[in-house]
PDB file of N, CA and C in Angstrom:
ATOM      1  N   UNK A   1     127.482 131.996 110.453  1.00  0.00           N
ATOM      2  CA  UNK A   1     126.469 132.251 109.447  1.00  0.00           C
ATOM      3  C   UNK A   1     125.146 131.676 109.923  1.00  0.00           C
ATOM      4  N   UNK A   2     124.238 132.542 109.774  1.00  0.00           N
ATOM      5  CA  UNK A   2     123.136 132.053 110.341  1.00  0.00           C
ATOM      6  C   UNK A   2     121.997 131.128 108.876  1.00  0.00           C
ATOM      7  N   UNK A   3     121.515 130.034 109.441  1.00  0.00           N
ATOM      8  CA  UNK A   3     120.402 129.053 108.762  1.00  0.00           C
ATOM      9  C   UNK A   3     119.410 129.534 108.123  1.00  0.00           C
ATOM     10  N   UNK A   4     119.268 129.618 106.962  1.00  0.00           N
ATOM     11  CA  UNK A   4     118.127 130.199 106.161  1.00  0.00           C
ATOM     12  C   UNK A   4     117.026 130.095 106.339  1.00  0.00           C
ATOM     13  N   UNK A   5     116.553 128.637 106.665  1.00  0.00           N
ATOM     14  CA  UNK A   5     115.540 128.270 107.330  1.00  0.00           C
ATOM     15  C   UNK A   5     115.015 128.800 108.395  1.00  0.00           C
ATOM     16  N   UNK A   6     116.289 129.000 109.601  1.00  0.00           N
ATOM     17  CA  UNK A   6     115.690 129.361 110.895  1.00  0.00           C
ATOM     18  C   UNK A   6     115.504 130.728 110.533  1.00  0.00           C
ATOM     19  N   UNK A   7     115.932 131.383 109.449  1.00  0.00           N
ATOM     20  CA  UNK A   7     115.568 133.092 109.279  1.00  0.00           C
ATOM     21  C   UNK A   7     113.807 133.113 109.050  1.00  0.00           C
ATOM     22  N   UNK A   8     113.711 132.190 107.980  1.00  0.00           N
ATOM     23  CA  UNK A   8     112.369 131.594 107.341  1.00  0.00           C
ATOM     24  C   UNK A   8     111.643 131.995 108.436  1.00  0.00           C
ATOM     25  N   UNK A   9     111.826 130.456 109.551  1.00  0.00           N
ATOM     26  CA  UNK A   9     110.827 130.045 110.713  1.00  0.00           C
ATOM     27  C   UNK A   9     110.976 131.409 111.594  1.00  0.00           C
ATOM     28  N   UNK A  10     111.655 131.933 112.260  1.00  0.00           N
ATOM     29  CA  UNK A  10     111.877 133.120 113.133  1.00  0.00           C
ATOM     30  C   UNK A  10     111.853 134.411 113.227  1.00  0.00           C
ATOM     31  N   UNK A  11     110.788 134.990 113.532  1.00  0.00           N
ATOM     32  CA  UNK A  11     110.923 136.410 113.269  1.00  0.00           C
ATOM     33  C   UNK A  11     111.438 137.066 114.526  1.00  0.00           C
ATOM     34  N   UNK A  12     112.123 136.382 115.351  1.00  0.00           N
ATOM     35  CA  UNK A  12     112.678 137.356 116.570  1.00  0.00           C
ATOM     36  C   UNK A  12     114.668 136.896 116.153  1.00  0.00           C
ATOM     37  N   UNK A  13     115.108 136.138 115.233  1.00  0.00           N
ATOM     38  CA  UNK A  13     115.986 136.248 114.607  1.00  0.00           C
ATOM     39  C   UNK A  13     115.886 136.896 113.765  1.00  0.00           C
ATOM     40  N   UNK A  14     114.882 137.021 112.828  1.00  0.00           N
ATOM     41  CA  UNK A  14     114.853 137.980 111.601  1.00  0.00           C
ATOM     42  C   UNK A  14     115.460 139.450 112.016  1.00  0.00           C
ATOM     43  N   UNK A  15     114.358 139.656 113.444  1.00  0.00           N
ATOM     44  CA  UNK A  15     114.551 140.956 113.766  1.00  0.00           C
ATOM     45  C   UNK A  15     115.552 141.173 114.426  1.00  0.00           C
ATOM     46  N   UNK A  16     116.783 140.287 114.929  1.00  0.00           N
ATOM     47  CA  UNK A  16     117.812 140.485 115.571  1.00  0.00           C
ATOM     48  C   UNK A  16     119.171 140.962 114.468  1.00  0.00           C
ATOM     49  N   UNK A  17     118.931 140.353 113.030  1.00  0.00           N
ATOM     50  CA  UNK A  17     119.687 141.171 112.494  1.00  0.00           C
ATOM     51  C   UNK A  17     119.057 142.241 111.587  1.00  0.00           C
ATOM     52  N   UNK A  18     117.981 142.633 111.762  1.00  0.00           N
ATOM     53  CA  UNK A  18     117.345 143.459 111.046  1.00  0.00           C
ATOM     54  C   UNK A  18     118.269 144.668 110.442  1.00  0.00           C
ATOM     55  N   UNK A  19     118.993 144.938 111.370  1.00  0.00           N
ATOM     56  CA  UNK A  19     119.975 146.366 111.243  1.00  0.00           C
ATOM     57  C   UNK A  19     121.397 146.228 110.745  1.00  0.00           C
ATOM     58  N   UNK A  20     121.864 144.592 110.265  1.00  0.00           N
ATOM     59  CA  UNK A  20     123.039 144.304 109.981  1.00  0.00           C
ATOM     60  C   UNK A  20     123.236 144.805 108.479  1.00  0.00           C
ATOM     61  N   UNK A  21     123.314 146.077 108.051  1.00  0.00           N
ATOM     62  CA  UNK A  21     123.792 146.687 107.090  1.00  0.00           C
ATOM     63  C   UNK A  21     125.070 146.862 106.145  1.00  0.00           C
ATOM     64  N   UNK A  22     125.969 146.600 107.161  1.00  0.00           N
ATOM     65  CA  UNK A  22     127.239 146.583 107.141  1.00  0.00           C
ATOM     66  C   UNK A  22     127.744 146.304 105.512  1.00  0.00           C
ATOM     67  N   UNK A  23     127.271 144.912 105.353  1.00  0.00           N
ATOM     68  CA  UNK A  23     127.883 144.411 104.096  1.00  0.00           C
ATOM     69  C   UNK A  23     127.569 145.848 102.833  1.00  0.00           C
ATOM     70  N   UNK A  24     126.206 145.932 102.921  1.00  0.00           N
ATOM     71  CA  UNK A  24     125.757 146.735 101.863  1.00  0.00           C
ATOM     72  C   UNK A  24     126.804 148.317 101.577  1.00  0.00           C
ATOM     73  N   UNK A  25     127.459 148.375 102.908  1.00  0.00           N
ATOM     74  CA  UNK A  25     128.525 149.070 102.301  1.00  0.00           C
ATOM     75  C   UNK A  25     129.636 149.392 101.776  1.00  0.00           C
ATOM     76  N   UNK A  26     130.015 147.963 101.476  1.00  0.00           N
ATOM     77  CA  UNK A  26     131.276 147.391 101.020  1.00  0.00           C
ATOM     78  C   UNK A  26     131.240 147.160  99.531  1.00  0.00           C
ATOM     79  N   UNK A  27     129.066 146.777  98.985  1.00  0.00           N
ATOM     80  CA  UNK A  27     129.082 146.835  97.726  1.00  0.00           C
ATOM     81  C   UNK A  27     129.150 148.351  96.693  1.00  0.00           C
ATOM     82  N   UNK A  28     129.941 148.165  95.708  1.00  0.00           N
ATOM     83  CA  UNK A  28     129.748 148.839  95.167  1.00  0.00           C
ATOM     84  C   UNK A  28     129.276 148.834  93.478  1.00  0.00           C
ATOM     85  N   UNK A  29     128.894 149.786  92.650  1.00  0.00           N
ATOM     86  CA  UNK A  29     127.776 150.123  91.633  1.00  0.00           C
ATOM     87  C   UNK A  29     129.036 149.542  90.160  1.00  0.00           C
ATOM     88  N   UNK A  30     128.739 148.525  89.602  1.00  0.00           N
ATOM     89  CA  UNK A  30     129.316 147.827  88.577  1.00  0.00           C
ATOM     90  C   UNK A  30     128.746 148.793  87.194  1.00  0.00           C
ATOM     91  N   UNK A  31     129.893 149.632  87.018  1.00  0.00           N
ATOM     92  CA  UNK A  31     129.584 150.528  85.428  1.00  0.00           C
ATOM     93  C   UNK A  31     129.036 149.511  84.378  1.00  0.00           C
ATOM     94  N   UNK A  32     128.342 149.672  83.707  1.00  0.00           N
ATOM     95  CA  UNK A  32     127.736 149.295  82.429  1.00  0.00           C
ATOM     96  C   UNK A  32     127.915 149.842  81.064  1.00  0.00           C
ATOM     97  N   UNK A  33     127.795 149.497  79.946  1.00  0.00           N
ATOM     98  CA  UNK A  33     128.292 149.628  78.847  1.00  0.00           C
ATOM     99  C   UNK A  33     127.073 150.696  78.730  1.00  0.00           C
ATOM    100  N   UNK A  34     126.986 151.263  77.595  1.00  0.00           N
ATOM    101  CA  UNK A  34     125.726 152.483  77.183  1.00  0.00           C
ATOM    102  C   UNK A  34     124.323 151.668  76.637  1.00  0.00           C
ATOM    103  N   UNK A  35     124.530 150.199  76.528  1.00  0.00           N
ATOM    104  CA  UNK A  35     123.462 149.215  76.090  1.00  0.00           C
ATOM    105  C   UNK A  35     122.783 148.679  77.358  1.00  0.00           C
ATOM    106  N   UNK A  36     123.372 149.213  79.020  1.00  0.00           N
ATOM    107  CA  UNK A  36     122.734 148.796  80.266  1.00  0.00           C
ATOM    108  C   UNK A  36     122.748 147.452  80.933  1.00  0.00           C
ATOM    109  N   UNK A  37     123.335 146.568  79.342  1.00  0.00           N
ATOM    110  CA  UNK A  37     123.729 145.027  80.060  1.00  0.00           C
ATOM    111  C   UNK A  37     124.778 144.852  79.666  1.00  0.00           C
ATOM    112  N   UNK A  38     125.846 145.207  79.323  1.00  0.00           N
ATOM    113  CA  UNK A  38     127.266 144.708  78.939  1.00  0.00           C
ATOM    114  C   UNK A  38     128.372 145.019  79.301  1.00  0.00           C
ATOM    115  N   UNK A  39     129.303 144.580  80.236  1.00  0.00           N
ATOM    116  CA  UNK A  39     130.401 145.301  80.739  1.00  0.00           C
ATOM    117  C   UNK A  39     132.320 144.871  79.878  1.00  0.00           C
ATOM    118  N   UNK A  40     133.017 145.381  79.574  1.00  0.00           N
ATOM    119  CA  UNK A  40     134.233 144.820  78.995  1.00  0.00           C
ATOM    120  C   UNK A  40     135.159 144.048  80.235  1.00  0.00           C
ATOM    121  N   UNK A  41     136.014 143.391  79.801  1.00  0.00           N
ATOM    122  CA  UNK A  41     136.495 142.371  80.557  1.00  0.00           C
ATOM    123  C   UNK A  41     137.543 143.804  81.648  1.00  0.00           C
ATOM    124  N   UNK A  42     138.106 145.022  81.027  1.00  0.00           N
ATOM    125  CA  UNK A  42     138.514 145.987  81.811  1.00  0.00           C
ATOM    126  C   UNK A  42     138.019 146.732  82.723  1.00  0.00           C
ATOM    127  N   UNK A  43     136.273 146.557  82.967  1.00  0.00           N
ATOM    128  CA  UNK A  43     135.304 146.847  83.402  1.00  0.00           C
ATOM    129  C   UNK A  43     135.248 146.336  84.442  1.00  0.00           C
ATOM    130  N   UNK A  44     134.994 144.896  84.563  1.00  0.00           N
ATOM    131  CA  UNK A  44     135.081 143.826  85.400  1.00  0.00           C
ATOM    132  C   UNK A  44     136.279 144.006  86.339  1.00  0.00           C
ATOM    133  N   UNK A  45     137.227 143.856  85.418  1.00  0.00           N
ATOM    134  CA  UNK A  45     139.258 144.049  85.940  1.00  0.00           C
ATOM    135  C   UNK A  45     138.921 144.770  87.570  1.00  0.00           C
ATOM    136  N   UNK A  46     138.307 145.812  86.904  1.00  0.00           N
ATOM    137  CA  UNK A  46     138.934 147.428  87.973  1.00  0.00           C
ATOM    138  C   UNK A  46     137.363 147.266  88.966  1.00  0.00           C
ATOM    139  N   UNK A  47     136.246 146.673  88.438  1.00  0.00           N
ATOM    140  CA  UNK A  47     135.503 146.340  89.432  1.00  0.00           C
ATOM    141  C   UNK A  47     135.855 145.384  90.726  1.00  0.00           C
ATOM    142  N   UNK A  48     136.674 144.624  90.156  1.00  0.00           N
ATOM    143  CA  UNK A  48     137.166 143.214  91.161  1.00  0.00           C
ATOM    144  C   UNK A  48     138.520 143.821  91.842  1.00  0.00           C
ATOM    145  N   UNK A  49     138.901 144.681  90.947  1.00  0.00           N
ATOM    146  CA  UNK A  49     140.203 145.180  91.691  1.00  0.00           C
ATOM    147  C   UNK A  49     141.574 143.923  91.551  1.00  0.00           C
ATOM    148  N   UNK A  50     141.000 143.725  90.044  1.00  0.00           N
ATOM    149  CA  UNK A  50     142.443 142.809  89.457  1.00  0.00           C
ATOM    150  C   UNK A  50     142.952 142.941  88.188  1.00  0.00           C
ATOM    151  N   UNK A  51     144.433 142.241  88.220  1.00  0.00           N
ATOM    152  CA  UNK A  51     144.754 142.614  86.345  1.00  0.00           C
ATOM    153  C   UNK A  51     143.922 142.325  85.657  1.00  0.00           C
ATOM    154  N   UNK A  52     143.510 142.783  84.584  1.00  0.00           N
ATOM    155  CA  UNK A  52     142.814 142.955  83.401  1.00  0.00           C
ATOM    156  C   UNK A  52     143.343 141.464  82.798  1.00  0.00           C
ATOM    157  N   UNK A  53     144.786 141.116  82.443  1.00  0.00           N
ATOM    158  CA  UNK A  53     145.380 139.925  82.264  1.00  0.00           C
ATOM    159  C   UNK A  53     145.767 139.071  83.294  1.00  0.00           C
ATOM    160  N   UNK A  54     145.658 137.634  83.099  1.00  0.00           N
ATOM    161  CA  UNK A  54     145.881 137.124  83.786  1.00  0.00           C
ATOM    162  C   UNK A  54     147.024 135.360  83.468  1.00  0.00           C
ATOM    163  N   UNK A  55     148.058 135.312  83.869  1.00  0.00           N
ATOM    164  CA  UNK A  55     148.657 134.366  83.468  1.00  0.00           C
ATOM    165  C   UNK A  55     148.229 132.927  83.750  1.00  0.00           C
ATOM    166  N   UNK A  56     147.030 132.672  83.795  1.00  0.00           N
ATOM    167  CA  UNK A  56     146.910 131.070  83.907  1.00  0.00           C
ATOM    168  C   UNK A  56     145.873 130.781  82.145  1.00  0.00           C
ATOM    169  N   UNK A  57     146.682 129.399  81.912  1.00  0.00           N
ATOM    170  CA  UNK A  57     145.987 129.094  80.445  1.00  0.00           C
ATOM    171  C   UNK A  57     145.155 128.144  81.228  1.00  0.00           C
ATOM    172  N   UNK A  58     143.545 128.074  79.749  1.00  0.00           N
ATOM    173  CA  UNK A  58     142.589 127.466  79.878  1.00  0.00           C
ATOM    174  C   UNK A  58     143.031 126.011  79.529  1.00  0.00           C
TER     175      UNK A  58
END
Protein backbone atom coordinates (compact mmCIF):
# COMPACT_ATOMS: atom_id res chain seq x y z
CA UNK A 1 0.00 0.00 0.00
CA UNK A 2 1.36 3.03 -0.95
CA UNK A 3 1.83 6.41 1.75
CA UNK A 4 -0.63 9.07 1.40
CA UNK A 5 1.69 11.53 2.00
CA UNK A 6 4.23 10.41 -0.49
CA UNK A 7 1.07 10.45 -3.05
CA UNK A 8 0.58 14.17 -1.59
CA UNK A 9 4.47 15.06 -2.07
CA UNK A 10 4.95 13.10 -5.59
CA UNK A 11 3.64 13.58 -8.72
CA UNK A 12 5.78 10.99 -10.61
CA UNK A 13 4.12 8.40 -8.06
CA UNK A 14 0.86 9.98 -8.49
CA UNK A 15 1.36 9.40 -12.10
CA UNK A 16 2.66 5.89 -11.77
CA UNK A 17 -0.61 4.71 -10.59
CA UNK A 18 -2.61 7.03 -12.46
CA UNK A 19 -4.21 4.08 -14.50
CA UNK A 20 -4.78 1.68 -11.47
CA UNK A 21 -8.53 1.33 -12.11
CA UNK A 22 -8.95 -1.99 -11.28
CA UNK A 23 -10.65 -1.63 -7.91
CA UNK A 24 -13.37 0.66 -9.41
CA UNK A 25 -14.52 -2.41 -11.03
CA UNK A 26 -15.24 -4.55 -8.40
CA UNK A 27 -17.50 -1.60 -6.94
CA UNK A 28 -20.77 -1.89 -7.41
CA UNK A 29 -24.15 0.68 -7.40
CA UNK A 30 -25.93 0.20 -3.71
CA UNK A 31 -29.99 0.34 -4.61
CA UNK A 32 -31.72 2.97 -2.62
CA UNK A 33 -35.07 3.23 -1.21
CA UNK A 34 -37.49 5.74 -3.52
CA UNK A 35 -36.54 8.59 -0.69
CA UNK A 36 -32.62 8.37 -2.33
CA UNK A 37 -31.14 7.92 1.26
CA UNK A 38 -32.49 4.82 2.81
CA UNK A 39 -31.68 1.30 2.18
CA UNK A 40 -33.53 -1.93 4.21
CA UNK A 41 -31.34 -4.17 6.15
CA UNK A 42 -32.28 -6.86 2.90
CA UNK A 43 -30.84 -4.25 0.74
CA UNK A 44 -27.63 -4.12 2.44
CA UNK A 45 -27.89 -8.30 2.92
CA UNK A 46 -27.69 -8.89 -0.98
CA UNK A 47 -25.40 -5.78 -1.44
CA UNK A 48 -22.66 -7.40 0.89
CA UNK A 49 -23.59 -10.70 -0.39
CA UNK A 50 -24.72 -12.04 3.15
CA UNK A 51 -27.67 -13.52 5.20
CA UNK A 52 -30.10 -11.00 5.78
CA UNK A 53 -30.02 -12.83 9.48
CA UNK A 54 -27.44 -13.32 11.35
CA UNK A 55 -26.81 -15.58 14.50
CA UNK A 56 -24.59 -13.59 16.79
CA UNK A 57 -26.51 -11.64 19.84
CA UNK A 58 -25.72 -8.03 20.76
Amino acid sequence: MINESALLESKSLRDSVLERTDVLDRVKALSLLPDGMHVTTAMVATYFEVAEKSSTTC
